[in-house]
Protein backbone atom coordinates (compact mmCIF):
# COMPACT_ATOMS: atom_id res chain seq x y z
CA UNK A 1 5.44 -58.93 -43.90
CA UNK A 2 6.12 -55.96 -46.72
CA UNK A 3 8.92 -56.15 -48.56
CA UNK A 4 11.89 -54.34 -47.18
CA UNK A 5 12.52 -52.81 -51.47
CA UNK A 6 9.82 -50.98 -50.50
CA UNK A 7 10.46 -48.82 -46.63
CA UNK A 8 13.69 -48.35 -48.99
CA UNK A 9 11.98 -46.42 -51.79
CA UNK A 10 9.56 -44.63 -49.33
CA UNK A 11 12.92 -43.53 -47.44
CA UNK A 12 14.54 -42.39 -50.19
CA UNK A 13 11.79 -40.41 -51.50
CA UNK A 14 11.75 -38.60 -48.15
CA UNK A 15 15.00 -37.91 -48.56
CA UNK A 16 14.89 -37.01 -52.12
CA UNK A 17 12.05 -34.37 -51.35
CA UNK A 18 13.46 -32.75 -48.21
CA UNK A 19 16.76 -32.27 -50.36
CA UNK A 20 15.26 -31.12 -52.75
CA UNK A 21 13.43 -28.44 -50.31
CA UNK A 22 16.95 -27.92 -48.82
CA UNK A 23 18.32 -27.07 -52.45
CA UNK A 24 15.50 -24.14 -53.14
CA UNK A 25 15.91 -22.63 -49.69
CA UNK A 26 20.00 -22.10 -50.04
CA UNK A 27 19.45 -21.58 -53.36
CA UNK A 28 17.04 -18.49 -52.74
CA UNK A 29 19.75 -17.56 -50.06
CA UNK A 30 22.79 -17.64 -51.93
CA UNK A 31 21.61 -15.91 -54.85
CA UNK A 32 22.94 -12.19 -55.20
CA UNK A 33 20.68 -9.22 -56.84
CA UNK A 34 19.88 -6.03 -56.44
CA UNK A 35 16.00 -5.61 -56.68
CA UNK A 36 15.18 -1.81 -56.44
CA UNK A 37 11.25 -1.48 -56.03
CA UNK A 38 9.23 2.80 -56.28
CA UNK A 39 5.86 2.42 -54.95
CA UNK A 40 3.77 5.27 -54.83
CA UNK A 41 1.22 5.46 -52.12
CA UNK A 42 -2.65 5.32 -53.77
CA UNK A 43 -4.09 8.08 -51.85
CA UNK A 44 -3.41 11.73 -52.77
CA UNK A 45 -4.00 14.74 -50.90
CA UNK A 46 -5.90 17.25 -52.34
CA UNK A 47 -4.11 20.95 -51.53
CA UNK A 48 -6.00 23.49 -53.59
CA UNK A 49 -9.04 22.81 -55.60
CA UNK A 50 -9.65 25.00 -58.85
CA UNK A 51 -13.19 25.14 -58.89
CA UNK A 52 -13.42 26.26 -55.26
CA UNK A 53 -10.20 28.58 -55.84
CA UNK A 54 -11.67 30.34 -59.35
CA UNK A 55 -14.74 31.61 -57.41
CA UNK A 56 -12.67 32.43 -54.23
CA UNK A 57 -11.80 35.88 -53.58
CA UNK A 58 -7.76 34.69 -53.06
CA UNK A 59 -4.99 33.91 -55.48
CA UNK A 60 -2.85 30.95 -55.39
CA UNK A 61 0.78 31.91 -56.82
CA UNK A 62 3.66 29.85 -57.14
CA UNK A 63 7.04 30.40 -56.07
CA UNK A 64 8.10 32.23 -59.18
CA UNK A 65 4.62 34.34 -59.03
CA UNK A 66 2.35 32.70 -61.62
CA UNK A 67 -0.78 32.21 -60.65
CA UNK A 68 -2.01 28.49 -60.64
CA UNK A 69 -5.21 27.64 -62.36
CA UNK A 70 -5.00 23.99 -61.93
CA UNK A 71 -5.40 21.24 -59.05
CA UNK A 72 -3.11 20.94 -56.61
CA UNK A 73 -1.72 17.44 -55.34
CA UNK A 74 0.23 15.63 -52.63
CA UNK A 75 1.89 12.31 -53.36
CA UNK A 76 4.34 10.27 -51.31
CA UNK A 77 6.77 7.69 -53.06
CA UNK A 78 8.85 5.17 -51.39
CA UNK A 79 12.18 3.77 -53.16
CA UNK A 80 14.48 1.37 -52.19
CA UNK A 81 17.04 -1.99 -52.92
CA UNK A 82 15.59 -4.89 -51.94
CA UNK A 83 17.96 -7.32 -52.81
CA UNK A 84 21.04 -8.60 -50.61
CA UNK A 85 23.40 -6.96 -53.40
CA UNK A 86 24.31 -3.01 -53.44
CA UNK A 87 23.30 -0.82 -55.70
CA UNK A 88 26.59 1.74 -56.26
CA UNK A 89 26.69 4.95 -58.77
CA UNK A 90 28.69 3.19 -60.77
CA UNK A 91 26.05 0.53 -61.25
CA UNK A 92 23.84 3.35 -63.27
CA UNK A 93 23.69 2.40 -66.81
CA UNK A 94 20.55 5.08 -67.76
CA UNK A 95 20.07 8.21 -64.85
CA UNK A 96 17.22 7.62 -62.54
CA UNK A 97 14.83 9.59 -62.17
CA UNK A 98 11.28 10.27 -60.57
CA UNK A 99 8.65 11.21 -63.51
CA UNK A 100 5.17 12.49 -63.62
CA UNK A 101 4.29 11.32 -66.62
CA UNK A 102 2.11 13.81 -67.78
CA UNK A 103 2.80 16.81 -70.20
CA UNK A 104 0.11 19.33 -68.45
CA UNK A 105 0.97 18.43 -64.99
CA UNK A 106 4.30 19.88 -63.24
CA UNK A 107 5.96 19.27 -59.85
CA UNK A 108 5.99 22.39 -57.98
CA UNK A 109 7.61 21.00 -54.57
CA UNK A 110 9.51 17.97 -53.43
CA UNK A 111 10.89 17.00 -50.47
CA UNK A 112 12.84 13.81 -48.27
CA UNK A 113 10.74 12.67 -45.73
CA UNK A 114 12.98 9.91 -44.85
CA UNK A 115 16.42 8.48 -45.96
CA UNK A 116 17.24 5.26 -43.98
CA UNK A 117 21.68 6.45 -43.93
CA UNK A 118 23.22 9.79 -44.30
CA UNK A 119 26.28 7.96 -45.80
CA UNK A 120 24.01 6.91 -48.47
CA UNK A 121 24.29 10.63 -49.93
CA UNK A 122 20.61 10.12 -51.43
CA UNK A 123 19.29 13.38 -53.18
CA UNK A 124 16.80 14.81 -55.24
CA UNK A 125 17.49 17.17 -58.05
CA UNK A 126 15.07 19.27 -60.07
CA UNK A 127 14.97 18.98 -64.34
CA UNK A 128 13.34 20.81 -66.34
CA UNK A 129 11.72 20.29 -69.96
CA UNK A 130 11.64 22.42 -72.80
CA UNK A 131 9.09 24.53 -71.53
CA UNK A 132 10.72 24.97 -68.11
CA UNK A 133 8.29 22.87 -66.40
CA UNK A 134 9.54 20.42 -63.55
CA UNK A 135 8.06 16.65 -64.34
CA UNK A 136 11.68 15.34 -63.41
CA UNK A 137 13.67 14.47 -60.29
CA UNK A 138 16.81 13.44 -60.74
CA UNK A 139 17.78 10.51 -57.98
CA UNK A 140 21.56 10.15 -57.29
CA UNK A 141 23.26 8.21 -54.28
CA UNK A 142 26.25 7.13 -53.02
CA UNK A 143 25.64 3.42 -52.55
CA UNK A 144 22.72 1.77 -51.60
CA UNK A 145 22.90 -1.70 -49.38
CA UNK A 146 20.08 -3.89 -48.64
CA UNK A 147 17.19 -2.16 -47.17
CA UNK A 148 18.51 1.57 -48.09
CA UNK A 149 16.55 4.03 -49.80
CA UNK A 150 14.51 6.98 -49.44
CA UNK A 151 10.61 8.23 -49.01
CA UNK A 152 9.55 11.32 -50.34
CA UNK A 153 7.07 13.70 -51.20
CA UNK A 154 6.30 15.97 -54.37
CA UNK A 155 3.37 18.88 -54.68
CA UNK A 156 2.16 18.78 -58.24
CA UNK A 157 -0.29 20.50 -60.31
CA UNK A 158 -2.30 18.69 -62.67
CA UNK A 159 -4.76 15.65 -62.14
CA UNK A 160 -5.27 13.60 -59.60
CA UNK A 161 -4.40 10.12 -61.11
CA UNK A 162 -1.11 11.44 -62.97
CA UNK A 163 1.35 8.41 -63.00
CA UNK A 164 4.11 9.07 -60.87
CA UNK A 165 7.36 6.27 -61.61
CA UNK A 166 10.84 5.96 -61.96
CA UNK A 167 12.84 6.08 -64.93
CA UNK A 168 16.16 5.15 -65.25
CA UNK A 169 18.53 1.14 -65.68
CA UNK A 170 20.65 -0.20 -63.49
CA UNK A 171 23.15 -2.65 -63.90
CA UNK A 172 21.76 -6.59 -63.72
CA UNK A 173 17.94 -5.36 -63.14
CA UNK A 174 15.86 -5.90 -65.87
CA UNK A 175 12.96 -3.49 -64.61
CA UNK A 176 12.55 -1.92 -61.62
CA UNK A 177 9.66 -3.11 -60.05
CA UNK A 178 6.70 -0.68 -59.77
CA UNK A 179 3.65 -2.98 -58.27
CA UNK A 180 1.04 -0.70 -57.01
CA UNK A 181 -0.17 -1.61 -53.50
CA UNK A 182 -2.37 -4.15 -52.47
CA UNK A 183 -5.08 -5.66 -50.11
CA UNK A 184 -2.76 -7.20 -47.60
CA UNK A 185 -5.90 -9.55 -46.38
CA UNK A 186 -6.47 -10.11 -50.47
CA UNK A 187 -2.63 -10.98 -50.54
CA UNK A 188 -2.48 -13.27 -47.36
CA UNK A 189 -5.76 -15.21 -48.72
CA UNK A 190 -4.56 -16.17 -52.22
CA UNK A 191 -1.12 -17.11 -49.97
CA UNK A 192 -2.98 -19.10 -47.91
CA UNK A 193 -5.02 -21.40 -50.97
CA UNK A 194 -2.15 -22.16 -52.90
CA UNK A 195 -0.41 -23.49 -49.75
CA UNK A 196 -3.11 -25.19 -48.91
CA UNK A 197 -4.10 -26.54 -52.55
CA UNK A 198 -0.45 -27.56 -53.47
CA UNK A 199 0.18 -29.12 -49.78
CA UNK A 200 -3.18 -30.89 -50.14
CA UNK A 201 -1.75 -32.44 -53.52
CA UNK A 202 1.82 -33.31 -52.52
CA UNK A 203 -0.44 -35.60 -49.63
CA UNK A 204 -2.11 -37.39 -52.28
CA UNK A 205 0.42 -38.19 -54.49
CA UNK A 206 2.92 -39.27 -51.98
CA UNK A 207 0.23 -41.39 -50.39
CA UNK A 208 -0.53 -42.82 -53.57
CA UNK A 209 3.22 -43.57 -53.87
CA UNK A 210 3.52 -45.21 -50.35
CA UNK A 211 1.17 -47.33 -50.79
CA UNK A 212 2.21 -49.02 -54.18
CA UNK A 213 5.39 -48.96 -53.00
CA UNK A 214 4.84 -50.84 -49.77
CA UNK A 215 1.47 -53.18 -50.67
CA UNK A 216 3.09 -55.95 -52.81
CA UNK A 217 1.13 -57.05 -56.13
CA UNK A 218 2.07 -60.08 -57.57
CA UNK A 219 -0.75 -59.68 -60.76
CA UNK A 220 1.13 -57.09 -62.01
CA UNK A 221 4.05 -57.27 -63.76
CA UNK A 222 7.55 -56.03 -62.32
CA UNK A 223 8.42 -53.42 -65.41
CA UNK A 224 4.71 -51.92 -64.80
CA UNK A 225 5.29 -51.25 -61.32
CA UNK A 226 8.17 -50.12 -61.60
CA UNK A 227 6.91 -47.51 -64.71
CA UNK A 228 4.26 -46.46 -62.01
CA UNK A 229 6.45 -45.92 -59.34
CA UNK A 230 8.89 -43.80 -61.32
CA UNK A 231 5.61 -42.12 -62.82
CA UNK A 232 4.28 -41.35 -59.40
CA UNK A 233 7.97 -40.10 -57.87
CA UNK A 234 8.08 -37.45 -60.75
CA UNK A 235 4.35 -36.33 -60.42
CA UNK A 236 5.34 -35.67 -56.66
CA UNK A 237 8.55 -33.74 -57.52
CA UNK A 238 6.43 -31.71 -60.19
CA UNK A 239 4.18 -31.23 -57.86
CA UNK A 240 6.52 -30.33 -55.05
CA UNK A 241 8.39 -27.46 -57.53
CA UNK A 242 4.82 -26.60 -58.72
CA UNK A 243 3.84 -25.11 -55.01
CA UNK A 244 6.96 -23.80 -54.28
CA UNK A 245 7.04 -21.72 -57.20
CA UNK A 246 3.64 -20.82 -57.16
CA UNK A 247 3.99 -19.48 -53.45
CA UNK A 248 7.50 -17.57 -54.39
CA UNK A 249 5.37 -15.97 -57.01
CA UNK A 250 2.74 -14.87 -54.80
CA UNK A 251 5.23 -13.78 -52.44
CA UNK A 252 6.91 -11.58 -55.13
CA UNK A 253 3.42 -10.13 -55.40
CA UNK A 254 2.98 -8.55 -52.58
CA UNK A 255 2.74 -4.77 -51.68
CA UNK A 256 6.12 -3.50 -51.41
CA UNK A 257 4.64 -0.75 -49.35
CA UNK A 258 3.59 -3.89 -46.75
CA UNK A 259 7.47 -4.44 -46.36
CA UNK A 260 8.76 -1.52 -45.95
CA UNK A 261 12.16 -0.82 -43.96
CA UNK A 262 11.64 -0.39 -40.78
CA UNK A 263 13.79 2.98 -41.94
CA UNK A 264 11.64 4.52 -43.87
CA UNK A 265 8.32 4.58 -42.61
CA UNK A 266 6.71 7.51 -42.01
CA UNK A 267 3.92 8.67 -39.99
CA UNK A 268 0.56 8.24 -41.19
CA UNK A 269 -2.03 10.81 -42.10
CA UNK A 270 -4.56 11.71 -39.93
């Protein structure tokens, strides 16, 4: 007959581990942040080419008449909180603001394309540099509550792979996140083998454990199995913590773009 010490330990360990899953999920849901993420979509639309424009018998001028001698580029950019906190003006420590950070490029147009509440009072503001060029828009708002936020659109000359990314601090975010979007099959697969690889361990270890604690072993001594049963209970706990946090790491990782509010998607491009 096994020893009854034993089903005791193996129930408690149950215990102990789905508390201990209990803990991180009301943990995760009680804890208040804002998270503003500004993705910018990979591909860019080509408007004007200046090769094919400089032997063209046509001028391309902007609004102020200069002529442009330079590519011409679309861009869309997404921005919004992401956290269950909101983000409110007076939670600007440094102005935000959507850069192309590149001194011979220049926005020439921008526009909303979406803006998930009117009462959010989201807008875009032009700012020029010293040599009246536009690489700036200014982002203000009323408030911005989970899931608000805005997708947009700018016209820019200069090249094709100018970094486009927002400047700015707000209050209790360290950086806003600016993750560049990803394979969503690449994402799901790495997902999928670190479940699998830290489930797979958490199996073997607490089968390990189950069956020292219940098989009684009278050659060993009673301070050694109890050393290897305490060993054993904290290799499954690290364990246990191990996969969670590697799987809320991978599931910071994905594409924001993937997640988008259901308010601010926009149609896609032919």
């Amino acid at each position: 007959m096994r020893p009854v010490h034993g089903w005791v330990g193996v129930g408690g360990l149950v215990v102990g581990v789905a508390c201990l899953a209990t803990s991180i999920y009301f943990f995760r849901a009680s804890h208040q942040y804002r998270l503003p993420i500004f993705t910018v979509e990979p591909e860019r639309t080509e408007i004007v080419s200046a090769d094919r424009v400089r032997s063209a018998p046509i001028r391309v001028l902007t609004r102020a008449g200069s002529e442009i001698t330079s590519d011409l580029f679309a861009v869309r950019f997404f921005f919004w909180n992401d956290g269950n906190l909101p983000i409110k003006t007076s939670d600007i420590l440094d102005t935000l603001r959507i850069n192309l950070a590149d001194t011979g490029a220049a926005i020439l147009d921008y526009r909303l394309l979406r803006v998930s509440r009117p009462l959010t009072a989201l807008r875009l503001d032009p700012r020029r540099d010293a040599d009246s060029a536009v690489r700036n828009l200014v982002v203000t708002f009323r408030i911005l509550e989970p899931e608000d936020g805005l997708a947009g659109q700018i016209v820019y000359a200069g090249r094709r792979d100018a970094p486009v990314r927002l400047l700015g601090a707000i209050e209790g975010v360290k950086a806003i996140i600016d993750t560049p979007p990803r394979s969503t099959l690449g994402a799901l697969g790495v997902s999928v083998v670190i479940g699998l690889l830290g489930l797979l361990a958490m199996v073997a270890v607490l089968y390990g454990l189950v069956k020292g604690l219940v098989t009684a072993d009278t050659r060993w001594p009673r301070a050694t199995n109890i050393v290897g049963n305490t060993f054993l209970v904290v290799v499954a706990v690290f364990m246990f913590l191990g996969f969670a946090y590697a799987f809320y790491q991978r599931s910071q990782m994905e594409s924001p773009t993937q997640e988008l509010p259901a308010s601010l998607q926009t149609p896609q491009r032919p």
